[in-house]
PDB file of N, CA and C in Angstrom:
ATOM      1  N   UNK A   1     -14.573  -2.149  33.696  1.00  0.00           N
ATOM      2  CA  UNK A   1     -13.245  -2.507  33.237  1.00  0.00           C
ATOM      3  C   UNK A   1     -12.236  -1.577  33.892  1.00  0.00           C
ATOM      4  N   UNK A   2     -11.443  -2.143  34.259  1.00  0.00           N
ATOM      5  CA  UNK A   2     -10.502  -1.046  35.466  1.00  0.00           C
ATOM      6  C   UNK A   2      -9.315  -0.704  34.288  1.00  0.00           C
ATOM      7  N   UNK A   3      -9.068   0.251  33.993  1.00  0.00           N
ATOM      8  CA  UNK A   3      -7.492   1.569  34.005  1.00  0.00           C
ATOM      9  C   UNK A   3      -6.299   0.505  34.129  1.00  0.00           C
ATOM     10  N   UNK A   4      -5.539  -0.030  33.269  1.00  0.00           N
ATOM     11  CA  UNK A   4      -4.437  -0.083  32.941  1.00  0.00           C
ATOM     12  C   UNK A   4      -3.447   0.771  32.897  1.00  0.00           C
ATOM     13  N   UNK A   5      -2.463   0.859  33.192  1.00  0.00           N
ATOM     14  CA  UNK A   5      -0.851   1.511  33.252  1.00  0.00           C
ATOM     15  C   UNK A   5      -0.658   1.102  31.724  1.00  0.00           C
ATOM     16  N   UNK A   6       0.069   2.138  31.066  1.00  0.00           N
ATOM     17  CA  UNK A   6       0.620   2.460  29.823  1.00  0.00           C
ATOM     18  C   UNK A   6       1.636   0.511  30.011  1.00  0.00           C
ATOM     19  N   UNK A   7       2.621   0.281  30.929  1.00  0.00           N
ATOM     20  CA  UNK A   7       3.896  -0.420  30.635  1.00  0.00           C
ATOM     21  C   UNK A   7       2.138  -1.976  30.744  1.00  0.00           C
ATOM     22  N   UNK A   8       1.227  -1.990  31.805  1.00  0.00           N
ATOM     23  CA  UNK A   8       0.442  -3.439  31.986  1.00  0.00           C
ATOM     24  C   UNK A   8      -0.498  -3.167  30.815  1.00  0.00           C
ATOM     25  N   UNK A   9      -0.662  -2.241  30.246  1.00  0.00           N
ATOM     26  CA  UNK A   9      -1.224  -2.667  28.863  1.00  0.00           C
ATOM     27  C   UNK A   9      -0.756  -3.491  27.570  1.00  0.00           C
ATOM     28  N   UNK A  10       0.491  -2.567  27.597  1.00  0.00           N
ATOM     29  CA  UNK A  10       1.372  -2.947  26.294  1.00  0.00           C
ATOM     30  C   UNK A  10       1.828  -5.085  27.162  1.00  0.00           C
ATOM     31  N   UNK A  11       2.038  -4.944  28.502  1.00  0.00           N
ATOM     32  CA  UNK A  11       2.496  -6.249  29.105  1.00  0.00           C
ATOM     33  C   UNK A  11       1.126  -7.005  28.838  1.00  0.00           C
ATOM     34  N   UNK A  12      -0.020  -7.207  29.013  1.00  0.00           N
ATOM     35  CA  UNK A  12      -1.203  -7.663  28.708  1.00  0.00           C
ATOM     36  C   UNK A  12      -1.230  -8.194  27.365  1.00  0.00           C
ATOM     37  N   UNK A  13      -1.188  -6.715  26.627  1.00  0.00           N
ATOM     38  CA  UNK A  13      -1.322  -6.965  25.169  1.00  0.00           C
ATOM     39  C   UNK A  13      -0.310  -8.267  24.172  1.00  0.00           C
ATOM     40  N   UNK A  14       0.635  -8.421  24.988  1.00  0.00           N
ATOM     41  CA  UNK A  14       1.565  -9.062  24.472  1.00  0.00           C
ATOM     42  C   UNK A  14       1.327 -10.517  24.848  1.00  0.00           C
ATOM     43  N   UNK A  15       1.016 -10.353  26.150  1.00  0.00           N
ATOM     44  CA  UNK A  15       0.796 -12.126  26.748  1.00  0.00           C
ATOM     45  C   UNK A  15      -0.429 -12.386  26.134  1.00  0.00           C
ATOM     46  N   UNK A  16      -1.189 -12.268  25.354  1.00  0.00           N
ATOM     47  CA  UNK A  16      -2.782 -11.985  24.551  1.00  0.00           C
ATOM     48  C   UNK A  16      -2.095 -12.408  23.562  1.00  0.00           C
ATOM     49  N   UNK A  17      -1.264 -11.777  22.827  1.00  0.00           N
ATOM     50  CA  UNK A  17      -0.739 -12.256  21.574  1.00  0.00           C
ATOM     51  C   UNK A  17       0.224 -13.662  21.450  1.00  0.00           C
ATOM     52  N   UNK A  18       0.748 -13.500  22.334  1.00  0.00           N
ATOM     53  CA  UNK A  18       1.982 -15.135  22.929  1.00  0.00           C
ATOM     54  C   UNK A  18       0.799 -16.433  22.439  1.00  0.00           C
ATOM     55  N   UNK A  19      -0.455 -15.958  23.691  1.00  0.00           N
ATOM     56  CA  UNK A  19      -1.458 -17.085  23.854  1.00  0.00           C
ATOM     57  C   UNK A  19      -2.260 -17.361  22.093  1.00  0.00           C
ATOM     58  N   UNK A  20      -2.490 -16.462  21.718  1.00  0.00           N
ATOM     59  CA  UNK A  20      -3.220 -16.768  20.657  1.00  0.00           C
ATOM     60  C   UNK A  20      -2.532 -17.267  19.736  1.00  0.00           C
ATOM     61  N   UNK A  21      -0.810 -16.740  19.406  1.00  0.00           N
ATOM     62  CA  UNK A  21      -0.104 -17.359  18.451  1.00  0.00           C
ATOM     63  C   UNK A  21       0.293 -19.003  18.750  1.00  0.00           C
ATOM     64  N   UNK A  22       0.353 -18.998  20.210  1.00  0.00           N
ATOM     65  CA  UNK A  22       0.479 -20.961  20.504  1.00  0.00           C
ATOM     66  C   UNK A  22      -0.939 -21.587  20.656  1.00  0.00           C
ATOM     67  N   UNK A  23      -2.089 -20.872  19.843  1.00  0.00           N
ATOM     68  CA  UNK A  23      -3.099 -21.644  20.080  1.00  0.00           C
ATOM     69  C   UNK A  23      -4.352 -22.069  21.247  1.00  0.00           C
ATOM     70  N   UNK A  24      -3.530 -20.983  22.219  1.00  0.00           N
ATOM     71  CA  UNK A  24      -4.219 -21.387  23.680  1.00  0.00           C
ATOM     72  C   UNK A  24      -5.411 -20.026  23.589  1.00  0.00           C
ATOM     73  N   UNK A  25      -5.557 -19.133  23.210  1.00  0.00           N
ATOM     74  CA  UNK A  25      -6.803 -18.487  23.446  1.00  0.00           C
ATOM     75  C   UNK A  25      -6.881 -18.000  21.750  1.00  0.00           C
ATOM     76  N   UNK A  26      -8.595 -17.933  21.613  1.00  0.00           N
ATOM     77  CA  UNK A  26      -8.971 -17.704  20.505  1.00  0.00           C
ATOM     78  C   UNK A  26      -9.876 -16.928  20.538  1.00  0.00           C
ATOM     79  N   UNK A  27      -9.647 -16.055  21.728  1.00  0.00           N
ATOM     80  CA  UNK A  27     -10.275 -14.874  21.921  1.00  0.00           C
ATOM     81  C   UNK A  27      -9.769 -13.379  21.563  1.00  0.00           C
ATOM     82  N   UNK A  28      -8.762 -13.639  21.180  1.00  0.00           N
ATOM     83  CA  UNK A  28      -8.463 -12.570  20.279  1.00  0.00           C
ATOM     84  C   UNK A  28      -8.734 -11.648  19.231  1.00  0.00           C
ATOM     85  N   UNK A  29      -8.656 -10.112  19.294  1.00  0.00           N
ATOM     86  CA  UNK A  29      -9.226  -9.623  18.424  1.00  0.00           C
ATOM     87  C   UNK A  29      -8.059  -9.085  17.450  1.00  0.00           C
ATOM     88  N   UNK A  30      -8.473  -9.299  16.359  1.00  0.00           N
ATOM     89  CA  UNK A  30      -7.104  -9.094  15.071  1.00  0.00           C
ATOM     90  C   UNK A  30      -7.794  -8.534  13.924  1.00  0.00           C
ATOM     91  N   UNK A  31      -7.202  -6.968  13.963  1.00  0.00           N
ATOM     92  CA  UNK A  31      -7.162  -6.507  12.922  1.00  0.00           C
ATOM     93  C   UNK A  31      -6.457  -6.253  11.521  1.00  0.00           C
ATOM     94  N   UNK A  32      -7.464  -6.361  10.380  1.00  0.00           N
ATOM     95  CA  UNK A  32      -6.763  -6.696   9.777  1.00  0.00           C
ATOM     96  C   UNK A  32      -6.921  -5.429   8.997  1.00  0.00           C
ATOM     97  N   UNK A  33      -5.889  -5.178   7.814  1.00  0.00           N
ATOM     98  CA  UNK A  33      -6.073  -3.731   7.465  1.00  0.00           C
ATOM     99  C   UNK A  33      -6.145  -4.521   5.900  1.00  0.00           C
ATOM    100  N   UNK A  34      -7.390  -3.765   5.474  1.00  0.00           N
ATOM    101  CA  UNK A  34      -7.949  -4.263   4.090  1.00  0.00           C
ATOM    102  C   UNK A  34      -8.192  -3.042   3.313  1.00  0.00           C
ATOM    103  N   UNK A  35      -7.794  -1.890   3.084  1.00  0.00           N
ATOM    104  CA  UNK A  35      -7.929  -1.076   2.223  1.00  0.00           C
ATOM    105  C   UNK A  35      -6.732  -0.186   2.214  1.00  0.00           C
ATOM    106  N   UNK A  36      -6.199   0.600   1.237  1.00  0.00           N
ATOM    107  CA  UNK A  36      -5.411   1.727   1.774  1.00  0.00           C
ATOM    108  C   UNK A  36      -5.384   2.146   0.269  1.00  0.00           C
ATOM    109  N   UNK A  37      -5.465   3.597   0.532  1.00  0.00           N
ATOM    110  CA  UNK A  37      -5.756   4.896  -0.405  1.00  0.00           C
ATOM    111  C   UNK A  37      -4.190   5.453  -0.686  1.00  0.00           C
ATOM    112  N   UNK A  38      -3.881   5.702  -1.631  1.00  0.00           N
ATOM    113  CA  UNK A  38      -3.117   6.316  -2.089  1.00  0.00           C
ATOM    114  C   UNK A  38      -2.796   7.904  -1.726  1.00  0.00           C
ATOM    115  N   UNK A  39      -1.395   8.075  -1.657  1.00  0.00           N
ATOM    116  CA  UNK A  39      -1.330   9.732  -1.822  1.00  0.00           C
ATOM    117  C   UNK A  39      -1.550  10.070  -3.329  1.00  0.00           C
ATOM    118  N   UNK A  40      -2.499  11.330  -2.762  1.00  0.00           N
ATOM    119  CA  UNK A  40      -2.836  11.796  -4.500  1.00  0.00           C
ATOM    120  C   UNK A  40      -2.094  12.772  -4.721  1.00  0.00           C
ATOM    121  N   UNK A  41      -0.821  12.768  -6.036  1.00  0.00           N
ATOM    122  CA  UNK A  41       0.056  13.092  -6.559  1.00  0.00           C
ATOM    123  C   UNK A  41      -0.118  14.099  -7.883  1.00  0.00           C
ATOM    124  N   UNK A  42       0.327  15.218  -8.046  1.00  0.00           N
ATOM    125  CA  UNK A  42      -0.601  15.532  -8.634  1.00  0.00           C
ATOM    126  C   UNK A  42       0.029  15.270 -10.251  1.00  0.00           C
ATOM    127  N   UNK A  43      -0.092  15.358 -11.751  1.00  0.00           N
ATOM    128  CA  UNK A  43       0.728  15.413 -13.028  1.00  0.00           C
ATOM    129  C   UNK A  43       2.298  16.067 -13.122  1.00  0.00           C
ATOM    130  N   UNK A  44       3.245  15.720 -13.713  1.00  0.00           N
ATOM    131  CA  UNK A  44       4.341  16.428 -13.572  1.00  0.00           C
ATOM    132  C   UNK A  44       4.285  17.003 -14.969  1.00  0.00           C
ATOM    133  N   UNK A  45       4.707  18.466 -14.970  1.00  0.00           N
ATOM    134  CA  UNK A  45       4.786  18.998 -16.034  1.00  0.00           C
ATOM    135  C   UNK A  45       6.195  19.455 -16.280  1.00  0.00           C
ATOM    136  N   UNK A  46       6.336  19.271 -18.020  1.00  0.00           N
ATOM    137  CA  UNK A  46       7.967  19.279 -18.199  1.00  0.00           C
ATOM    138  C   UNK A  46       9.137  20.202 -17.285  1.00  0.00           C
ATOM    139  N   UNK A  47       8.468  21.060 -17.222  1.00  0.00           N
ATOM    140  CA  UNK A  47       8.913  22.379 -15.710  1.00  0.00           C
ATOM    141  C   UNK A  47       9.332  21.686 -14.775  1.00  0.00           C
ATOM    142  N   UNK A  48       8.627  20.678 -14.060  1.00  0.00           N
ATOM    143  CA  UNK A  48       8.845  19.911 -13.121  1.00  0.00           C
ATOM    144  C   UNK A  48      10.190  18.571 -13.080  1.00  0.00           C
ATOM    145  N   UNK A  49       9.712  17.809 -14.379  1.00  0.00           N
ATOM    146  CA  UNK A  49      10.985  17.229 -14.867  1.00  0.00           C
ATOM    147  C   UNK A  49      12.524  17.580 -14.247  1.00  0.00           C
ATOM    148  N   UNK A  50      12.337  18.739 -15.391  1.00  0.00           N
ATOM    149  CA  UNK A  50      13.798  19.773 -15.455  1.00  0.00           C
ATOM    150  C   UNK A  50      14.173  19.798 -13.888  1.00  0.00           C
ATOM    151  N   UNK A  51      13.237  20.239 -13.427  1.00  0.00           N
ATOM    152  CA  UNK A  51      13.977  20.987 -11.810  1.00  0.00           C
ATOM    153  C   UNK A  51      14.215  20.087 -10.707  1.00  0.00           C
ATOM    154  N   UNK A  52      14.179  18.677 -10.926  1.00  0.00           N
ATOM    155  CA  UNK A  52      14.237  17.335 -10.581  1.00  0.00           C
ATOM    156  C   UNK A  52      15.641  16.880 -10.388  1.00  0.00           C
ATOM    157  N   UNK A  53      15.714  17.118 -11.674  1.00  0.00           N
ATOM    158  CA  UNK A  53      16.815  15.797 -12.315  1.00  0.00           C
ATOM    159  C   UNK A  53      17.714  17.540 -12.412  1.00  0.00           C
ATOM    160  N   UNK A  54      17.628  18.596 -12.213  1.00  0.00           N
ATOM    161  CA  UNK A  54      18.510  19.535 -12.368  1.00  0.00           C
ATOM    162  C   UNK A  54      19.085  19.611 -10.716  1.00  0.00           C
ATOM    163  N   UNK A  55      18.053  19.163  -9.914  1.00  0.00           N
ATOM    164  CA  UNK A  55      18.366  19.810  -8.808  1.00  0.00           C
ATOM    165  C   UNK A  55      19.137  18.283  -7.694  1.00  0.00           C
ATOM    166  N   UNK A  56      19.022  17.432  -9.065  1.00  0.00           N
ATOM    167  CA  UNK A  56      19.969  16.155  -8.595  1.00  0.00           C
ATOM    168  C   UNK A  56      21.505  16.238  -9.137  1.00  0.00           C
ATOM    169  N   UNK A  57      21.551  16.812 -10.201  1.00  0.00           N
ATOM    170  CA  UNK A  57      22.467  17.302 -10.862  1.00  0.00           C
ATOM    171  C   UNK A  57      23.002  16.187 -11.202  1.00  0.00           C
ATOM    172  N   UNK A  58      22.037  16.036 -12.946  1.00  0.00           N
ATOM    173  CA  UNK A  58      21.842  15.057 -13.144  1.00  0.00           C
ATOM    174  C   UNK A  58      21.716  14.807 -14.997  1.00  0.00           C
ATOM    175  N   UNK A  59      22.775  14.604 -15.644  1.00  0.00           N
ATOM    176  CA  UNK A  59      22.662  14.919 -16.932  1.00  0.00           C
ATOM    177  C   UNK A  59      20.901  13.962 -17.221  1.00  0.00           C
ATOM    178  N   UNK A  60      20.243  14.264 -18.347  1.00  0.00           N
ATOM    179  CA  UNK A  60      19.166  13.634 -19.034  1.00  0.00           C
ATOM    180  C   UNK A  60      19.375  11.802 -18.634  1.00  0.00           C
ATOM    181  N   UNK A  61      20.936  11.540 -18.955  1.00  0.00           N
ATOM    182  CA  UNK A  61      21.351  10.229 -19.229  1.00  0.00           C
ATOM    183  C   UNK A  61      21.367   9.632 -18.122  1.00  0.00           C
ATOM    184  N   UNK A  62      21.604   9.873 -16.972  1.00  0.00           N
ATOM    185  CA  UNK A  62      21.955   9.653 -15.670  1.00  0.00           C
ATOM    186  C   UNK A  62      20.481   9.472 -15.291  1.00  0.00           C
ATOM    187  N   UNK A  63      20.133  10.629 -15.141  1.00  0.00           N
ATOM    188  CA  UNK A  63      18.705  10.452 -15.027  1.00  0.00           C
ATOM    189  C   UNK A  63      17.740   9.651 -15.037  1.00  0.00           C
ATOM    190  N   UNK A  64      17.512   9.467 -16.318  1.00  0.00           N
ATOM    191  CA  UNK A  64      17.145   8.072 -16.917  1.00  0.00           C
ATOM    192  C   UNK A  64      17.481   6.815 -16.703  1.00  0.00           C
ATOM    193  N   UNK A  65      18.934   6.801 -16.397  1.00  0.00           N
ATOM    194  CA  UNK A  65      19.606   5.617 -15.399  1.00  0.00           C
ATOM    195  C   UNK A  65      19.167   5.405 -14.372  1.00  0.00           C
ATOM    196  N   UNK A  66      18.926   6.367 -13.387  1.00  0.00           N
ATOM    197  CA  UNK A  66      18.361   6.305 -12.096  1.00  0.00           C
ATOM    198  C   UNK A  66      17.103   5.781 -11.829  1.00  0.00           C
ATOM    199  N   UNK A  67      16.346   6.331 -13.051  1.00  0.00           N
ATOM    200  CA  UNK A  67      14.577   5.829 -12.775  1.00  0.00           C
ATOM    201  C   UNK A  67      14.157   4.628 -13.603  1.00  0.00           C
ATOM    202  N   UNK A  68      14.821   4.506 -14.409  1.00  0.00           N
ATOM    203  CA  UNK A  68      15.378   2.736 -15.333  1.00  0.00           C
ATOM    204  C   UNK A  68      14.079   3.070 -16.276  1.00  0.00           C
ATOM    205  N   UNK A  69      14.435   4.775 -16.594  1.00  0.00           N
ATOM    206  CA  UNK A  69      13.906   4.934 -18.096  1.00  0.00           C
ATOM    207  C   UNK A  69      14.687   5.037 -19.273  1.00  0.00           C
ATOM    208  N   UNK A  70      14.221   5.242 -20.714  1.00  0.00           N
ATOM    209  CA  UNK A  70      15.270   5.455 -21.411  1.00  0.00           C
ATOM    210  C   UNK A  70      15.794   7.159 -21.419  1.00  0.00           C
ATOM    211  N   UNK A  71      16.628   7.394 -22.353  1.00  0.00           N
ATOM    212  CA  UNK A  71      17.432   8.784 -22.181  1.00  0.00           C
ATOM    213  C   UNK A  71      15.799   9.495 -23.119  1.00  0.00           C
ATOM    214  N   UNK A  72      15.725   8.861 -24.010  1.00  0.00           N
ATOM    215  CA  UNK A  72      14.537   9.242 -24.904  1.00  0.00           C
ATOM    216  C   UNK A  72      13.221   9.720 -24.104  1.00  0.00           C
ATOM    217  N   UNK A  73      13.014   8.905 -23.393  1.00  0.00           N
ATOM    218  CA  UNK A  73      11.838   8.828 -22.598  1.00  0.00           C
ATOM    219  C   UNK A  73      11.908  10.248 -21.930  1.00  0.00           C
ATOM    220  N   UNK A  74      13.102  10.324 -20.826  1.00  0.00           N
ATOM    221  CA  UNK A  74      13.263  11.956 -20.125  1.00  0.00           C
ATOM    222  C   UNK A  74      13.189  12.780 -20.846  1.00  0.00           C
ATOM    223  N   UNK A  75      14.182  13.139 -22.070  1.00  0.00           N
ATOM    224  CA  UNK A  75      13.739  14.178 -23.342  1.00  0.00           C
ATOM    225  C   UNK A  75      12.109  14.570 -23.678  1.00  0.00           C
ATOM    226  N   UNK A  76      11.611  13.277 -24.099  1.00  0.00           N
ATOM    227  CA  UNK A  76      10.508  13.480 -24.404  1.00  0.00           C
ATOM    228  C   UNK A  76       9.820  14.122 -23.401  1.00  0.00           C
ATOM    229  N   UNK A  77       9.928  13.870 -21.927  1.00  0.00           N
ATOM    230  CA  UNK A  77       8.860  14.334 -20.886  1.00  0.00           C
ATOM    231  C   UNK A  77       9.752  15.675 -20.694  1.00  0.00           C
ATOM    232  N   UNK A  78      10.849  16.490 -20.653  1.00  0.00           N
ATOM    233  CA  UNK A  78      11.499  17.713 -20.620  1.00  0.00           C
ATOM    234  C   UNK A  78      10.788  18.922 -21.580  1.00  0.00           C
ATOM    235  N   UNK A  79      10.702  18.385 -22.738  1.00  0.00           N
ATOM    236  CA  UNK A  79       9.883  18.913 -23.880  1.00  0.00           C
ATOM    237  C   UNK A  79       8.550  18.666 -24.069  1.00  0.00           C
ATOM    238  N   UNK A  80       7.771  18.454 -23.360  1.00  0.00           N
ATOM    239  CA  UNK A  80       6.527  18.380 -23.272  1.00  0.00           C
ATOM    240  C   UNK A  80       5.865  17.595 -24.551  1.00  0.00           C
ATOM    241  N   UNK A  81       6.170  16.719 -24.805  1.00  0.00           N
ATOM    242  CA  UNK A  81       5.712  15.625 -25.509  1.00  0.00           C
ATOM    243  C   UNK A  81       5.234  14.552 -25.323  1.00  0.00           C
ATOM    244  N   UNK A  82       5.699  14.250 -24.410  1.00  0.00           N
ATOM    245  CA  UNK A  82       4.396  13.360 -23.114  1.00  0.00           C
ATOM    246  C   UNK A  82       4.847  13.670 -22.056  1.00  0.00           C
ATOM    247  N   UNK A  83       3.950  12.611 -21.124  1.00  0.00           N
ATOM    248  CA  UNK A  83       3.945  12.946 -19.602  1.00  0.00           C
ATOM    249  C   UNK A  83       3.973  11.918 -19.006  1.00  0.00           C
ATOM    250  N   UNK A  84       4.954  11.737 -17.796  1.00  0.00           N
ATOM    251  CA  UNK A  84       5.427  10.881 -17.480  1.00  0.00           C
ATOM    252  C   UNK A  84       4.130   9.677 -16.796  1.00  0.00           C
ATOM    253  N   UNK A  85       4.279   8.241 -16.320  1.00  0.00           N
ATOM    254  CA  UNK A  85       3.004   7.376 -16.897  1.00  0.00           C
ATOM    255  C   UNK A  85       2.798   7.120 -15.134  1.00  0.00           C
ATOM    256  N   UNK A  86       1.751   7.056 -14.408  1.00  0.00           N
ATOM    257  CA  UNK A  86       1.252   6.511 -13.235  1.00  0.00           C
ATOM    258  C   UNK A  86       2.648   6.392 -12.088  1.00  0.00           C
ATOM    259  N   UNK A  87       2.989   5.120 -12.565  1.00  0.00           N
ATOM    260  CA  UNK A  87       4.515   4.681 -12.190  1.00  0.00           C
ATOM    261  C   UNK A  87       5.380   5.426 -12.333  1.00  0.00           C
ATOM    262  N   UNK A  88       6.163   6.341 -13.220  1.00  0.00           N
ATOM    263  CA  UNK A  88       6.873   7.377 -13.268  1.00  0.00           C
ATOM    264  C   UNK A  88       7.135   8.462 -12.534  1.00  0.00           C
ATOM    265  N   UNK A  89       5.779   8.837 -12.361  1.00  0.00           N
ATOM    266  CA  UNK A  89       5.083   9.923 -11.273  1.00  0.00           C
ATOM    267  C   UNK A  89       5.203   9.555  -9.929  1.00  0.00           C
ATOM    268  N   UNK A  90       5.249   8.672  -9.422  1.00  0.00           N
ATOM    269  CA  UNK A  90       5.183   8.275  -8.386  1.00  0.00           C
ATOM    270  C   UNK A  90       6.809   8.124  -8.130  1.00  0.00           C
ATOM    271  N   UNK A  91       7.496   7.432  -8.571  1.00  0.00           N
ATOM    272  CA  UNK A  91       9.361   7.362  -8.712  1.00  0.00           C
ATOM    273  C   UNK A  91       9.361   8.927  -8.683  1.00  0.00           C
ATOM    274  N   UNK A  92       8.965   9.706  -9.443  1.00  0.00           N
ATOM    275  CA  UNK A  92       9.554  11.110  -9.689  1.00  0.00           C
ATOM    276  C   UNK A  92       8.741  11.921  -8.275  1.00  0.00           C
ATOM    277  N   UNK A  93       7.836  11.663  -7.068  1.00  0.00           N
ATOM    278  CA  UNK A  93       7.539  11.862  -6.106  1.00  0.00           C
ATOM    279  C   UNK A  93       8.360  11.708  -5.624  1.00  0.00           C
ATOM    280  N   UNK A  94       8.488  10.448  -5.567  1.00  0.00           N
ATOM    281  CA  UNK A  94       9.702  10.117  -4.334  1.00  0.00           C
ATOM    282  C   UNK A  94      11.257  10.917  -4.281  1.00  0.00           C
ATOM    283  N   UNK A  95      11.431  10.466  -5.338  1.00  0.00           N
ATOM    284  CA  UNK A  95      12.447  11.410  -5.563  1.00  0.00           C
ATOM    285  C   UNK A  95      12.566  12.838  -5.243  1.00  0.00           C
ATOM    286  N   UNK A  96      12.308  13.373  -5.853  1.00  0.00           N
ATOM    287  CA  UNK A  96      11.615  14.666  -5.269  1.00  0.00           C
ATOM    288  C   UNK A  96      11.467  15.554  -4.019  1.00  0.00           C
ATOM    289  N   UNK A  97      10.859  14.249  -3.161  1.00  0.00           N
ATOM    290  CA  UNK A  97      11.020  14.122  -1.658  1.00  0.00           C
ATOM    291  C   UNK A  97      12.005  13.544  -1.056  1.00  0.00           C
ATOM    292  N   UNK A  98      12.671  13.159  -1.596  1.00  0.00           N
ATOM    293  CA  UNK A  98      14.318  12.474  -1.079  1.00  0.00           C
ATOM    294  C   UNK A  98      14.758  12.103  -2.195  1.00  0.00           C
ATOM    295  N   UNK A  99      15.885  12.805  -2.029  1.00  0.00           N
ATOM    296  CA  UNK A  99      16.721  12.922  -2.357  1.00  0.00           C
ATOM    297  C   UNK A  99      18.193  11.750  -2.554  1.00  0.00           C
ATOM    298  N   UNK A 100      18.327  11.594  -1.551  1.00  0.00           N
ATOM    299  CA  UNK A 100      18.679  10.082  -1.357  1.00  0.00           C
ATOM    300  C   UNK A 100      18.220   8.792  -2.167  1.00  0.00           C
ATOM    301  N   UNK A 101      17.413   8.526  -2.383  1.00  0.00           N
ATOM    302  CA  UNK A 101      16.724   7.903  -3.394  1.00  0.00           C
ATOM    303  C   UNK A 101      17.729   7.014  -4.537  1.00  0.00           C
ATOM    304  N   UNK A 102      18.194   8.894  -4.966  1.00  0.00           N
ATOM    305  CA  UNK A 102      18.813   8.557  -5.796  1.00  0.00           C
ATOM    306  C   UNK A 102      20.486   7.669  -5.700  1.00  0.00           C
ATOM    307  N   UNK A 103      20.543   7.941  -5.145  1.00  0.00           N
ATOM    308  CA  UNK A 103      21.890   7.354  -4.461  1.00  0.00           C
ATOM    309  C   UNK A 103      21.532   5.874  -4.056  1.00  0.00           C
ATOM    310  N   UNK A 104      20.625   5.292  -3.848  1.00  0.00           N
ATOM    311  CA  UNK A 104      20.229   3.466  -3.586  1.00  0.00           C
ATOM    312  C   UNK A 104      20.313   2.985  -4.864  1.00  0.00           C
ATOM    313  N   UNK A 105      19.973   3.717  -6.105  1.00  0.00           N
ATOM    314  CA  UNK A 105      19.609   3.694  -7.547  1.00  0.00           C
ATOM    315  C   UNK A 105      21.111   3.556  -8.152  1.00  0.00           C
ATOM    316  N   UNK A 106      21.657   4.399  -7.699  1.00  0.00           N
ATOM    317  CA  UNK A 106      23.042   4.369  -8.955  1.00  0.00           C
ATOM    318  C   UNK A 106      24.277   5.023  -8.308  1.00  0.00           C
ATOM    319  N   UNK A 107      25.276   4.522  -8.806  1.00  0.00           N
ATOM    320  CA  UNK A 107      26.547   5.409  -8.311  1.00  0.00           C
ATOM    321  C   UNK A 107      27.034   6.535  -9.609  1.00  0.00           C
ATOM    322  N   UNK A 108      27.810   7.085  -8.950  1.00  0.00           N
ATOM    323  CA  UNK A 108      28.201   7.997  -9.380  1.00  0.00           C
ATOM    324  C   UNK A 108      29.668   8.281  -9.370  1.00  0.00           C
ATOM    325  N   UNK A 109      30.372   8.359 -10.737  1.00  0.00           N
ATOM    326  CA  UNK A 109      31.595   8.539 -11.011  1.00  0.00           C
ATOM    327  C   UNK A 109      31.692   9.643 -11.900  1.00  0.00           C
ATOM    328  N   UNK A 110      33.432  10.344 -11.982  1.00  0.00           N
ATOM    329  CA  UNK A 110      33.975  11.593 -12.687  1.00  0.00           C
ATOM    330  C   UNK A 110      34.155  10.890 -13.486  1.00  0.00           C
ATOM    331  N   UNK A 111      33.965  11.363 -14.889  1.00  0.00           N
ATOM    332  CA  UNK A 111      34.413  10.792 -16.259  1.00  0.00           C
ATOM    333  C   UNK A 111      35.063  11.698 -16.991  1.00  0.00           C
TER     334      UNK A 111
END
């Protein structure tokens, strides 16, 4: 099998795909991606909460606005009375990691 150039590979690869999508070769190989693993995230503890939604600067209420929990719900997870649920954890990742986030979520006005 002879050495392709980076630009007659990707050019190959494409006329391969043209042909197979109009039906003319069915020699194509297509992968398909059938599994995918999660990032493992680890529990947020009320510590964590706080320094979240503090470091969004972000009353309890707002907060809770943002992640389309109740105001109750954040309290409760601030004070260590529960812990936030699968889904929560994962919103409160993201967040976390961008910052921005929050800003697709909600606006923000002086009152």
């Amino acid at each position: 099998m002879e050495e392709l150039s980076v630009y007659e590979g990707i050019t190959q690869g494409l006329q391969e795909a043209i042909a197979f999508k109009k039906g003319e070769s069915k020699n194509a190989r297509v992968r398909v991606l059938t599994t995918v693993e999660p990032v493992n995230i680890l529990p947020y503890k009320s510590v964590d909460v706080v320094k979240i939604r503090k470091s969004l600067d972000l009353s309890q209420r707002g907060f809770a606005t943002a992640i389309g929990v109740s105001p109750r719900t954040v309290e409760s997870w601030e004070a260590g009375r529960s812990v936030p649920s699968g889904v929560a954890t994962r919103i409160l990742y993201l967040i976390e990691t961008d910052h921005s986030l929050v800003d697709k979520l909600v606006t923000r006005s002086i009152s």
